[in-house]
C-alpha atoms as a PDB file:
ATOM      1  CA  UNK A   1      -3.025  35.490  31.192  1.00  0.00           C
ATOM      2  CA  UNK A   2      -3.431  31.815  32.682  1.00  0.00           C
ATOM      3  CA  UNK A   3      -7.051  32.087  30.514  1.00  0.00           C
ATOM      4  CA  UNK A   4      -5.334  32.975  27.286  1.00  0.00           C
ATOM      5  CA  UNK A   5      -2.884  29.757  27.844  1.00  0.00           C
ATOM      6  CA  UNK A   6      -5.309  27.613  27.963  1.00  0.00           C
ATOM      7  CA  UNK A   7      -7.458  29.232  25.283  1.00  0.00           C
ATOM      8  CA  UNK A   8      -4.285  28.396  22.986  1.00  0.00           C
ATOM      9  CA  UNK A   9      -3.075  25.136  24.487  1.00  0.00           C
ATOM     10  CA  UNK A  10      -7.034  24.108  23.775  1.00  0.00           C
ATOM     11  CA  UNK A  11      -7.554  25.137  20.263  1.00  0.00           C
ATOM     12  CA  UNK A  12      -4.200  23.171  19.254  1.00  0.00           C
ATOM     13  CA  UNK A  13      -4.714  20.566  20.712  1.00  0.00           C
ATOM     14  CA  UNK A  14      -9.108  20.683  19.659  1.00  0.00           C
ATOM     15  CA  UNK A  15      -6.774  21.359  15.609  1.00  0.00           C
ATOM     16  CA  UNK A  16      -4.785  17.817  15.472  1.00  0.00           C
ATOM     17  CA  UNK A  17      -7.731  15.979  17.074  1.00  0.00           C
ATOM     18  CA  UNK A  18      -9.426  16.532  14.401  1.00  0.00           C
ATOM     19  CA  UNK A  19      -7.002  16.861  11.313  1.00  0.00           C
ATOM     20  CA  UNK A  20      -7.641  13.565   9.769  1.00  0.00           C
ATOM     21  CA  UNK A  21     -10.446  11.477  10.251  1.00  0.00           C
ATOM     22  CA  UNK A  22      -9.941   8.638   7.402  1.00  0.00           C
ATOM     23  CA  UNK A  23      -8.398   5.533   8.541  1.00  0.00           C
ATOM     24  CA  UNK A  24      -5.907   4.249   6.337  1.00  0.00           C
ATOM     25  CA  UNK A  25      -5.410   0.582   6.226  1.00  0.00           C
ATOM     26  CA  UNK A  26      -1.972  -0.419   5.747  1.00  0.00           C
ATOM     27  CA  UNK A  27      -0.624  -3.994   5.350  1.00  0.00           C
ATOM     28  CA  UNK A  28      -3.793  -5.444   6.237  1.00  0.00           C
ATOM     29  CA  UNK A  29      -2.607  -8.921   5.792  1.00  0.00           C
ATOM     30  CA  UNK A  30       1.269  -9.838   5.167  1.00  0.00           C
ATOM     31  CA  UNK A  31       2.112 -14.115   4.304  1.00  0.00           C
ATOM     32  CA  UNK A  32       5.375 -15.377   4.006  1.00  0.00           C
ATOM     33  CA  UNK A  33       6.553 -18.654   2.652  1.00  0.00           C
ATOM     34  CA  UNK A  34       9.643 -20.148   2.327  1.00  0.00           C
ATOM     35  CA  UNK A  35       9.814 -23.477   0.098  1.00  0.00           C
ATOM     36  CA  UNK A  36      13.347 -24.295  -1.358  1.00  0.00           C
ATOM     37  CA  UNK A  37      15.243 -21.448  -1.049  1.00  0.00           C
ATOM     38  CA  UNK A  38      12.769 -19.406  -2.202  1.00  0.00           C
ATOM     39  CA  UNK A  39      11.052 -16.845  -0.393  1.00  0.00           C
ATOM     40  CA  UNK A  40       7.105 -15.413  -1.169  1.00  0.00           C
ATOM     41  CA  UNK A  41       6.250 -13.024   0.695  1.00  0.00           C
ATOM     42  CA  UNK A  42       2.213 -11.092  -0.252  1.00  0.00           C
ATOM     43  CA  UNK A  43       1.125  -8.160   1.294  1.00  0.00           C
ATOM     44  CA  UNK A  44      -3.110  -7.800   1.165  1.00  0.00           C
ATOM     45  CA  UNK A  45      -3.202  -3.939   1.589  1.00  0.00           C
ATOM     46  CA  UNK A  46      -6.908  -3.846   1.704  1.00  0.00           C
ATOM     47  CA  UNK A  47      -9.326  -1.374   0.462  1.00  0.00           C
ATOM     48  CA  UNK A  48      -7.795   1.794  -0.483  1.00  0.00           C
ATOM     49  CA  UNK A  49     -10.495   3.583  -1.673  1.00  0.00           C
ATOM     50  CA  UNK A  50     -10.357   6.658   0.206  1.00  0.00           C
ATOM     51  CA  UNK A  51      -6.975   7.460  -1.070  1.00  0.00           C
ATOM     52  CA  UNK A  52      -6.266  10.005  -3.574  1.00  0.00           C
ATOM     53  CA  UNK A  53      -4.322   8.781  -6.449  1.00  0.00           C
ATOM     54  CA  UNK A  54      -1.000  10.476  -5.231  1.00  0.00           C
ATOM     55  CA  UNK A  55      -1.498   9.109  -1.995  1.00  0.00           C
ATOM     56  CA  UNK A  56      -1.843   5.587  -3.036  1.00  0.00           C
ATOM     57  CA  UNK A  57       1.336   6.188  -5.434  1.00  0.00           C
ATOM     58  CA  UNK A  58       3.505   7.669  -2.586  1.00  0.00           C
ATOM     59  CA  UNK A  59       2.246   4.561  -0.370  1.00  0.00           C
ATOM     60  CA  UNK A  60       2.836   1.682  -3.136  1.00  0.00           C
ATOM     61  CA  UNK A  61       6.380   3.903  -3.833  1.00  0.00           C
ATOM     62  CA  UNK A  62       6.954   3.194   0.472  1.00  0.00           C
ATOM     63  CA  UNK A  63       6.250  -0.205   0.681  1.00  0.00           C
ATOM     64  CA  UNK A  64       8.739  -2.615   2.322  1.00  0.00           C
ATOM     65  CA  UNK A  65      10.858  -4.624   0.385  1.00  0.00           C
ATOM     66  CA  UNK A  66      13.813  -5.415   2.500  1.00  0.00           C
ATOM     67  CA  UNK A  67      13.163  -8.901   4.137  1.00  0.00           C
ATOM     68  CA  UNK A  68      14.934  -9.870   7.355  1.00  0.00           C
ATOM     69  CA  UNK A  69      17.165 -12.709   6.340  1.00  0.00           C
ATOM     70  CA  UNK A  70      15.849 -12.561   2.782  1.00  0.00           C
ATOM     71  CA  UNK A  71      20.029 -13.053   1.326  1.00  0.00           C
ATOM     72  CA  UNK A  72      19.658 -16.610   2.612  1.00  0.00           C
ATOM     73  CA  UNK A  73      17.224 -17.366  -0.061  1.00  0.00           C
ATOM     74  CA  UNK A  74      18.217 -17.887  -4.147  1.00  0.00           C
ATOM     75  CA  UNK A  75      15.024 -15.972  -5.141  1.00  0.00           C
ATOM     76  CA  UNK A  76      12.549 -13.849  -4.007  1.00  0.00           C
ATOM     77  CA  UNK A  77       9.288 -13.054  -5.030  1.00  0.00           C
ATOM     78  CA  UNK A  78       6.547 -10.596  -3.816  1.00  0.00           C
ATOM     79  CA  UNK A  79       3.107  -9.764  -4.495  1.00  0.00           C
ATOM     80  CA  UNK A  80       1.137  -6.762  -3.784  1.00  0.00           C
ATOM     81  CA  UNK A  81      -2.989  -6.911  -3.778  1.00  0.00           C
ATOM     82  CA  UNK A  82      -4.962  -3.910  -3.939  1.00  0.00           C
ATOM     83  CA  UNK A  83      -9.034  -3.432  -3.565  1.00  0.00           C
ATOM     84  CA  UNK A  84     -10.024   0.297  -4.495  1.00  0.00           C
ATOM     85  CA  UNK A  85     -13.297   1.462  -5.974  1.00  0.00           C
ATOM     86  CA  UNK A  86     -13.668   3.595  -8.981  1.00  0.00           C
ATOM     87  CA  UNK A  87     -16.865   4.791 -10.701  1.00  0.00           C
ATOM     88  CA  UNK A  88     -18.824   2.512  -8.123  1.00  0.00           C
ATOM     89  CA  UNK A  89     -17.314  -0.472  -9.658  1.00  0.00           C
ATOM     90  CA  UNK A  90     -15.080  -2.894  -6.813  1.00  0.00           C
ATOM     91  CA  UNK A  91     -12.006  -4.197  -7.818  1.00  0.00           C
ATOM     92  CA  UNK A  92      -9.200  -6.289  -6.309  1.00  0.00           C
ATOM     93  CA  UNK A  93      -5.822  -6.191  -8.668  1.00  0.00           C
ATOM     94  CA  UNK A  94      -2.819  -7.894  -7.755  1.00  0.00           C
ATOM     95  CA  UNK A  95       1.256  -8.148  -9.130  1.00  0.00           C
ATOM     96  CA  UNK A  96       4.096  -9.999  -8.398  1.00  0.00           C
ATOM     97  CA  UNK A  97       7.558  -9.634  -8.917  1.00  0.00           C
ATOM     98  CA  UNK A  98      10.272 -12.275  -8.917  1.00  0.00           C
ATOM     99  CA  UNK A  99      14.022 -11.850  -8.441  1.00  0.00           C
ATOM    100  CA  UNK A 100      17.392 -12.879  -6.742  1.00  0.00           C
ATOM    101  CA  UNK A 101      16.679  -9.912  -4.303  1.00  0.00           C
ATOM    102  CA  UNK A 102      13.512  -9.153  -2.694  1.00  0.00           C
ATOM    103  CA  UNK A 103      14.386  -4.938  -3.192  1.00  0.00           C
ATOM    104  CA  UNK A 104      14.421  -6.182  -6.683  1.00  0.00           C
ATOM    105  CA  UNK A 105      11.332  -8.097  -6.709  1.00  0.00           C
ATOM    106  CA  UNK A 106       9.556  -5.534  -5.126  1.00  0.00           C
ATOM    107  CA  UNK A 107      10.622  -3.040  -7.717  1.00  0.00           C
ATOM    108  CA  UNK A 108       8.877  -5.064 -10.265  1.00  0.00           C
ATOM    109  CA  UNK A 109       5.981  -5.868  -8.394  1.00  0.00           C
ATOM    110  CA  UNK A 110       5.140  -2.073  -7.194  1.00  0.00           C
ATOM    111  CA  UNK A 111       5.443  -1.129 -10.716  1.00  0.00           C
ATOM    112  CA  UNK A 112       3.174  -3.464 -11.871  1.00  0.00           C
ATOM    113  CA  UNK A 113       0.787  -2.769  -9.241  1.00  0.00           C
ATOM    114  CA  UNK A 114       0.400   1.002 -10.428  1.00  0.00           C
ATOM    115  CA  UNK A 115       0.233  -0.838 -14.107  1.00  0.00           C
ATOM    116  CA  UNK A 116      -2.829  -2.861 -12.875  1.00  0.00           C
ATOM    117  CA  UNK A 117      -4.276   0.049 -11.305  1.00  0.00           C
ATOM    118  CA  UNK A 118      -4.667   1.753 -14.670  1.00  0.00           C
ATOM    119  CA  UNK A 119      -5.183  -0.413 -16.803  1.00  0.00           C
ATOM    120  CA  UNK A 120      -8.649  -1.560 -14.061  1.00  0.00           C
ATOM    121  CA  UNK A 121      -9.151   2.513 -14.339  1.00  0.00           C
ATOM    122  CA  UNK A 122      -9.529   2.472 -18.184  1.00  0.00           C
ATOM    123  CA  UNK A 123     -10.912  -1.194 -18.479  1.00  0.00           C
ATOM    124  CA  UNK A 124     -13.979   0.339 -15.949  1.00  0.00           C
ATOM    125  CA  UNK A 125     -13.790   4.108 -18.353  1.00  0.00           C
ATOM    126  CA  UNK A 126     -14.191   2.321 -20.981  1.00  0.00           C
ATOM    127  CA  UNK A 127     -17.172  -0.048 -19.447  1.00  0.00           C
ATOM    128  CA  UNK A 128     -19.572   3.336 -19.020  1.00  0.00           C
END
């Protein structure tokens, strides 16, 4: 009986070690800037090549946008830069979004991040 416990206990545990092996960088580089009561904040998230296409939607769709102390500030902009490879081809896209709030800002620059994103996808299609 003790055998068959750690038969179990050992092929669980031998199941999540080896679930996922791709690393997934994540807010590789993050700069923030204040000048004049306005705050920039851009968030480098690296190559994200090995990311399906839902997975890089669902993590642009999770990115942060709420700033500590960000109300202080009159306007807020942030910018979002990809690197992902498609069809061999390397390519960095980037977006910003500016607003009074930085949940707004990032709004507009996540959505224009997936906009980039596509339009690099079909701009590369159409290259081939």
């Amino acid at each position: 009986m003790k055998n068959l416990f750690f038969t179990l206990a050992f092929m669980l545990v031998g199941s999540f070690a080896f679930a996922n092996t791709q690393p997934v960088e994540k807010h590789k580089n993050v700069t923030i800037e204040n000048c004049l009561n306005h705050l920039k904040v851009s968030f480098d998230l690296g190559n994200l090549s090995n990311l399906s296409e839902s997975e890089l939607y669902n993590l642009l769709d999770n990115l942060p946008t709420q700033i500590l102390n960000s109300e202080q500030f009159d306007e807020c902009t942030i910018s979002y830069s990809v690197t992902f490879t498609y069809l061999g081809v390397s390519t960095t896209v980037t977006s910003s979004g500016t607003a009074a709030t930085c949940a707004a800002a990032g709004d507009i620059a996540r959505s224009g991040i997936k906009n980039e994103i596509g339009a690099a996808k079909k701009l590369i299609l159409s290259a081939f």
